[in-house]
PDB file of N, CA and C in Angstrom:
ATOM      1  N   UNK A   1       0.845  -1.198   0.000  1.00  0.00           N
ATOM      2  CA  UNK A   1       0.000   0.000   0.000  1.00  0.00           C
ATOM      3  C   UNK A   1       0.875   1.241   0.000  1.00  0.00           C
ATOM      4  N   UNK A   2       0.896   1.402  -0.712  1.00  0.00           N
ATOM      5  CA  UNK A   2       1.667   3.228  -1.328  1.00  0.00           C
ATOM      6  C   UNK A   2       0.870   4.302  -0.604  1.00  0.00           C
ATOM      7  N   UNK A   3       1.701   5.470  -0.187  1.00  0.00           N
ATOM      8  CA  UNK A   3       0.613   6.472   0.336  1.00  0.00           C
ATOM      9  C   UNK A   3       0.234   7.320  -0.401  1.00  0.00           C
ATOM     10  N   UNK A   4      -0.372   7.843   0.283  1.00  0.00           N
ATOM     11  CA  UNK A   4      -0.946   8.877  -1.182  1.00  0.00           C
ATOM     12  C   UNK A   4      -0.796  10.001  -2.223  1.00  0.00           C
ATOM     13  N   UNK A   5       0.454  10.543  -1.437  1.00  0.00           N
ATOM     14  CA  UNK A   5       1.358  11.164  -2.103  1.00  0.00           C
ATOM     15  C   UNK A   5       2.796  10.769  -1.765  1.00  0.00           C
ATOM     16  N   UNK A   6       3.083  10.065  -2.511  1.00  0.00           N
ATOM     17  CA  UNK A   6       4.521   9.087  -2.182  1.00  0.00           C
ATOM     18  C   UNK A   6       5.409  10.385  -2.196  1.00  0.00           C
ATOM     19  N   UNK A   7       5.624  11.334  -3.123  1.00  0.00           N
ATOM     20  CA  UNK A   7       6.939  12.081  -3.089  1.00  0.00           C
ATOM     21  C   UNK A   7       6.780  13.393  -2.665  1.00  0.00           C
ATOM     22  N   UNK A   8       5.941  13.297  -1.612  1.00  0.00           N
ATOM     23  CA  UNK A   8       5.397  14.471  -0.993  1.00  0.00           C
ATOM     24  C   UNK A   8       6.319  13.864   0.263  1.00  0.00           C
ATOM     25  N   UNK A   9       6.368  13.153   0.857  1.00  0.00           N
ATOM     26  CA  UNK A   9       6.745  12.795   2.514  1.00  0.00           C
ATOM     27  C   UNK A   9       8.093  13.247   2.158  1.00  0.00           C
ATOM     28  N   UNK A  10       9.098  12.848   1.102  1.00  0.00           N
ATOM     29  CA  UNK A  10      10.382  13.174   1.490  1.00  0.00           C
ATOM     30  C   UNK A  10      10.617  13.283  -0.233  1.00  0.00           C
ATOM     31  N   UNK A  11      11.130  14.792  -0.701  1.00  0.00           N
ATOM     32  CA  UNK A  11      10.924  14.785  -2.128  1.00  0.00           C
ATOM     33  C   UNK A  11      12.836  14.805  -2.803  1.00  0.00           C
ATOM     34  N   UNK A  12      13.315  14.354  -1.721  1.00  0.00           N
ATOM     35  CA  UNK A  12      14.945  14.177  -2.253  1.00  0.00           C
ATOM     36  C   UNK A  12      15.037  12.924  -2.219  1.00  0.00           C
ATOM     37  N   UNK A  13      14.028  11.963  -2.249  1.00  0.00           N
ATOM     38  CA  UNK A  13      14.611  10.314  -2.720  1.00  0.00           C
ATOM     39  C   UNK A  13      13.307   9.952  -3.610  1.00  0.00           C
ATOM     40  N   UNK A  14      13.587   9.138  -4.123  1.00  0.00           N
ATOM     41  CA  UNK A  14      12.303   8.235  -4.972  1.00  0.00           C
ATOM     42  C   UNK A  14      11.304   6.939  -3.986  1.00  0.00           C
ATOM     43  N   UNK A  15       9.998   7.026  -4.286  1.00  0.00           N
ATOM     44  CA  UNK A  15       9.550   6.251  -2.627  1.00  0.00           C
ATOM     45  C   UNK A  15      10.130   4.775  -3.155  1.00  0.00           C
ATOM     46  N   UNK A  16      10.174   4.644  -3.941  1.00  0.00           N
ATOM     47  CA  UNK A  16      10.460   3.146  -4.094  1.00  0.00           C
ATOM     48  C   UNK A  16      11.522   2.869  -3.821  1.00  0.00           C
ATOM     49  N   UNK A  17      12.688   3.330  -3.413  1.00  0.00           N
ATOM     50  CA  UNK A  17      14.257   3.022  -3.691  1.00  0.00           C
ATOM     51  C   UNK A  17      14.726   3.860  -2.561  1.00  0.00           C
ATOM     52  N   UNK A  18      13.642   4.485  -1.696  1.00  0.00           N
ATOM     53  CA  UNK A  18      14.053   5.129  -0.074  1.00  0.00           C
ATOM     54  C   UNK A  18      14.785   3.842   0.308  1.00  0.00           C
ATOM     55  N   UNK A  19      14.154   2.980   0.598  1.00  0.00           N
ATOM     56  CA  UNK A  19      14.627   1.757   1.446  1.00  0.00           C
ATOM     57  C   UNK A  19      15.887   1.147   1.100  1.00  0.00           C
ATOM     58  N   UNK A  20      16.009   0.373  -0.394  1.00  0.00           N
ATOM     59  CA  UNK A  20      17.857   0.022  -0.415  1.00  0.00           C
ATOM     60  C   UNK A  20      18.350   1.092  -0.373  1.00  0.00           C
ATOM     61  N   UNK A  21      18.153   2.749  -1.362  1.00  0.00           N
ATOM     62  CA  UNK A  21      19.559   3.419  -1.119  1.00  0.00           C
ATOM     63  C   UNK A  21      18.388   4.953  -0.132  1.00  0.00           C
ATOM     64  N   UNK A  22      18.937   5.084   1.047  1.00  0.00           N
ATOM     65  CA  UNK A  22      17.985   6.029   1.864  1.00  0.00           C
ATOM     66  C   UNK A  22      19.025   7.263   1.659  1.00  0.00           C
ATOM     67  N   UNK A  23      20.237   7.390   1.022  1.00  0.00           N
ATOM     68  CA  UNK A  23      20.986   8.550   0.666  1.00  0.00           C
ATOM     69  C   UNK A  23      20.644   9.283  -0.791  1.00  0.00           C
ATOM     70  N   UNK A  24      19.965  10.532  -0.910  1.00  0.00           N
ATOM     71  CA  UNK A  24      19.520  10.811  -2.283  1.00  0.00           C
ATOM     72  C   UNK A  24      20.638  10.576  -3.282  1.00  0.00           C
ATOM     73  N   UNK A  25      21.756  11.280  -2.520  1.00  0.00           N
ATOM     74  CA  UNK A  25      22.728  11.496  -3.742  1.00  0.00           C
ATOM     75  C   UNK A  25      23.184   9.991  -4.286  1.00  0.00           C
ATOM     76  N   UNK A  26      23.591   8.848  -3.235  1.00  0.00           N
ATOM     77  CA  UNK A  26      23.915   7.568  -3.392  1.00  0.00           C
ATOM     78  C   UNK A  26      22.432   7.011  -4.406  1.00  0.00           C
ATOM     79  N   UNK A  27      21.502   7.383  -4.597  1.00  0.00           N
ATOM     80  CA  UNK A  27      20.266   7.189  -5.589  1.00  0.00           C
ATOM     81  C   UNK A  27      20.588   7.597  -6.282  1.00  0.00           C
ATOM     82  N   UNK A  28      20.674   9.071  -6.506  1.00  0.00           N
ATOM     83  CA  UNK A  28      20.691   9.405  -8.253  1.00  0.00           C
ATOM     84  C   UNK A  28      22.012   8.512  -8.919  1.00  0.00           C
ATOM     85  N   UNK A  29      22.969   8.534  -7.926  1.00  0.00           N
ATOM     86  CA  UNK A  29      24.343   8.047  -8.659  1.00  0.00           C
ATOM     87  C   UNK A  29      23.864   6.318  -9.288  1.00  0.00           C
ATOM     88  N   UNK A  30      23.054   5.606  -8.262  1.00  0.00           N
ATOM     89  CA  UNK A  30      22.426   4.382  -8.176  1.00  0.00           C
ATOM     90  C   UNK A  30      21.616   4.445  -9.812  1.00  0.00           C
ATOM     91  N   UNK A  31      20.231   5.316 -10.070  1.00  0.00           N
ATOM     92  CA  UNK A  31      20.420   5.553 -11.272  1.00  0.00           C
ATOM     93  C   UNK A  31      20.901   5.049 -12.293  1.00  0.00           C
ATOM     94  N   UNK A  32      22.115   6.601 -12.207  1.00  0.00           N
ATOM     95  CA  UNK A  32      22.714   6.784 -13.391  1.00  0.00           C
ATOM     96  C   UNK A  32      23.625   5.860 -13.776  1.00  0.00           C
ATOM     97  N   UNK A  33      24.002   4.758 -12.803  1.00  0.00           N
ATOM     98  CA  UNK A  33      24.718   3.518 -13.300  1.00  0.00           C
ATOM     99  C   UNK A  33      23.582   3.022 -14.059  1.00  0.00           C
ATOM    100  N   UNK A  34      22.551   2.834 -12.619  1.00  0.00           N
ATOM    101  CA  UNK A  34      21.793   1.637 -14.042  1.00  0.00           C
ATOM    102  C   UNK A  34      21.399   1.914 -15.723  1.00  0.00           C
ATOM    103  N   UNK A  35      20.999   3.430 -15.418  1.00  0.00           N
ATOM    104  CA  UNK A  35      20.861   3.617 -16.271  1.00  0.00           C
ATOM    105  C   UNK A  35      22.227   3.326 -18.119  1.00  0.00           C
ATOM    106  N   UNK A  36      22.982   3.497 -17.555  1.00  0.00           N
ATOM    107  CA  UNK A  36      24.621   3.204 -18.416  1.00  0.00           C
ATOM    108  C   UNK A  36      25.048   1.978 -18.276  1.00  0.00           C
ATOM    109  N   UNK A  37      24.337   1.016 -17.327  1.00  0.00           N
ATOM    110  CA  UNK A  37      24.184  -0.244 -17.987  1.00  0.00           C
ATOM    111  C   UNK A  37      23.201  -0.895 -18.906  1.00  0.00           C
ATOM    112  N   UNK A  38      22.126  -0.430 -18.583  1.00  0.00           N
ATOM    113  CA  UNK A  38      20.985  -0.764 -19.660  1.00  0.00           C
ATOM    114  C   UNK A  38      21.593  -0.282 -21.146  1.00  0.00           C
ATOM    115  N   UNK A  39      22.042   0.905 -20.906  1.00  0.00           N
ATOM    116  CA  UNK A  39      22.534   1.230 -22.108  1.00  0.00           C
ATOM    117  C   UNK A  39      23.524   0.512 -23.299  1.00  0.00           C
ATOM    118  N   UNK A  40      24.394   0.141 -22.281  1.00  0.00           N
ATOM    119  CA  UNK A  40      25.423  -0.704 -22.519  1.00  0.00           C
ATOM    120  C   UNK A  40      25.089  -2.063 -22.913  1.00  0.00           C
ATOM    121  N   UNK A  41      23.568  -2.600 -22.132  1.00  0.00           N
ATOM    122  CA  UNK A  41      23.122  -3.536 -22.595  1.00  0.00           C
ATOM    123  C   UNK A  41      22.582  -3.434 -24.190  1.00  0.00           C
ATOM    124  N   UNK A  42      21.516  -2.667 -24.268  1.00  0.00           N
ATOM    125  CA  UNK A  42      20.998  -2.186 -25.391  1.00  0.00           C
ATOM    126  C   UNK A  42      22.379  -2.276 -26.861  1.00  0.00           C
ATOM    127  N   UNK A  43      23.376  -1.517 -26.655  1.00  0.00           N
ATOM    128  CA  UNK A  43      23.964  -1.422 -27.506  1.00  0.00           C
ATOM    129  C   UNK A  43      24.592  -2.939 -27.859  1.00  0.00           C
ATOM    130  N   UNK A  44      25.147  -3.506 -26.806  1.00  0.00           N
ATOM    131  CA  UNK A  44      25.531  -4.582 -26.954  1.00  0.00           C
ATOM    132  C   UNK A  44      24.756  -5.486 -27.737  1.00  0.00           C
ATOM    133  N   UNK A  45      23.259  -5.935 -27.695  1.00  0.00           N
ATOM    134  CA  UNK A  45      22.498  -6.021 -28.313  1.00  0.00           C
ATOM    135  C   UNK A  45      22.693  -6.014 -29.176  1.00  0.00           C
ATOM    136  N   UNK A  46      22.582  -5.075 -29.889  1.00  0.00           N
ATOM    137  CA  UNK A  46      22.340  -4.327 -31.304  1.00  0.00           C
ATOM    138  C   UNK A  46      23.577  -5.042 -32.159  1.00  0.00           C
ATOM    139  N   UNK A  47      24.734  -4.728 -31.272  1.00  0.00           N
ATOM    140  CA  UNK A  47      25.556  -5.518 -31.867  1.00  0.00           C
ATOM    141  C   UNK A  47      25.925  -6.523 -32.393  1.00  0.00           C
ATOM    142  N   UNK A  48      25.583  -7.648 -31.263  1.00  0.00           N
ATOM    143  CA  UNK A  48      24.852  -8.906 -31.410  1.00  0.00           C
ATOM    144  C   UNK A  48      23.900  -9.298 -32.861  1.00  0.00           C
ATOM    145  N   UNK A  49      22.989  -8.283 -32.429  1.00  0.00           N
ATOM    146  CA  UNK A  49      22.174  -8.257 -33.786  1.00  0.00           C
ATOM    147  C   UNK A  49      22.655  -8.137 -35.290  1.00  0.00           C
ATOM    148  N   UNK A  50      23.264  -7.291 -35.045  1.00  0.00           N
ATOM    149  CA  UNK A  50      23.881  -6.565 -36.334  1.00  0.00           C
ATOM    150  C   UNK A  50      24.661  -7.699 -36.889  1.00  0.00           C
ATOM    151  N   UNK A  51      25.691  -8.177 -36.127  1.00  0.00           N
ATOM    152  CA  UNK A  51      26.571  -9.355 -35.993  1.00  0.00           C
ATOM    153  C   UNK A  51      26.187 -11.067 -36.950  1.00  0.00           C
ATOM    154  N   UNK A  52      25.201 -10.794 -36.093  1.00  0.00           N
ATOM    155  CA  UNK A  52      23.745 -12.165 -36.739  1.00  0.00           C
ATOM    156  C   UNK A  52      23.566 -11.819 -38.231  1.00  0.00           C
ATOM    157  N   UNK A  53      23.359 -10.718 -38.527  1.00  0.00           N
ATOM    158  CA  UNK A  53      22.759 -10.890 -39.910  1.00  0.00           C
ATOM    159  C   UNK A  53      24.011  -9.888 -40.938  1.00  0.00           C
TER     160      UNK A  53
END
């Protein structure tokens, strides 16, 4: 049960990801890895793909 305004109680973390990382800045950084791995995934991919045919 989510409250009702999740990013109203504390608006320097994300409510979902308060709990593993409860440091904002250690979040965004948390993020922006994942985010540059997905990426990294994605491309890799492609590569893969490209590779295949």
């Amino acid at each position: 049960s989510l409250p009702t305004h999740p990013f109203s109680q504390d608006l320097r973390e994300p409510y979902e990801s308060s709990i593993l990382q409860p440091n904002a800045i250690e979040t965004r950084r948390w993020v922006k890895n994942r985010g540059r791995r997905e990426q990294m995934e994605r491309e890799r991919k492609r590569d893969t793909y490209t590779h295949m045919h």
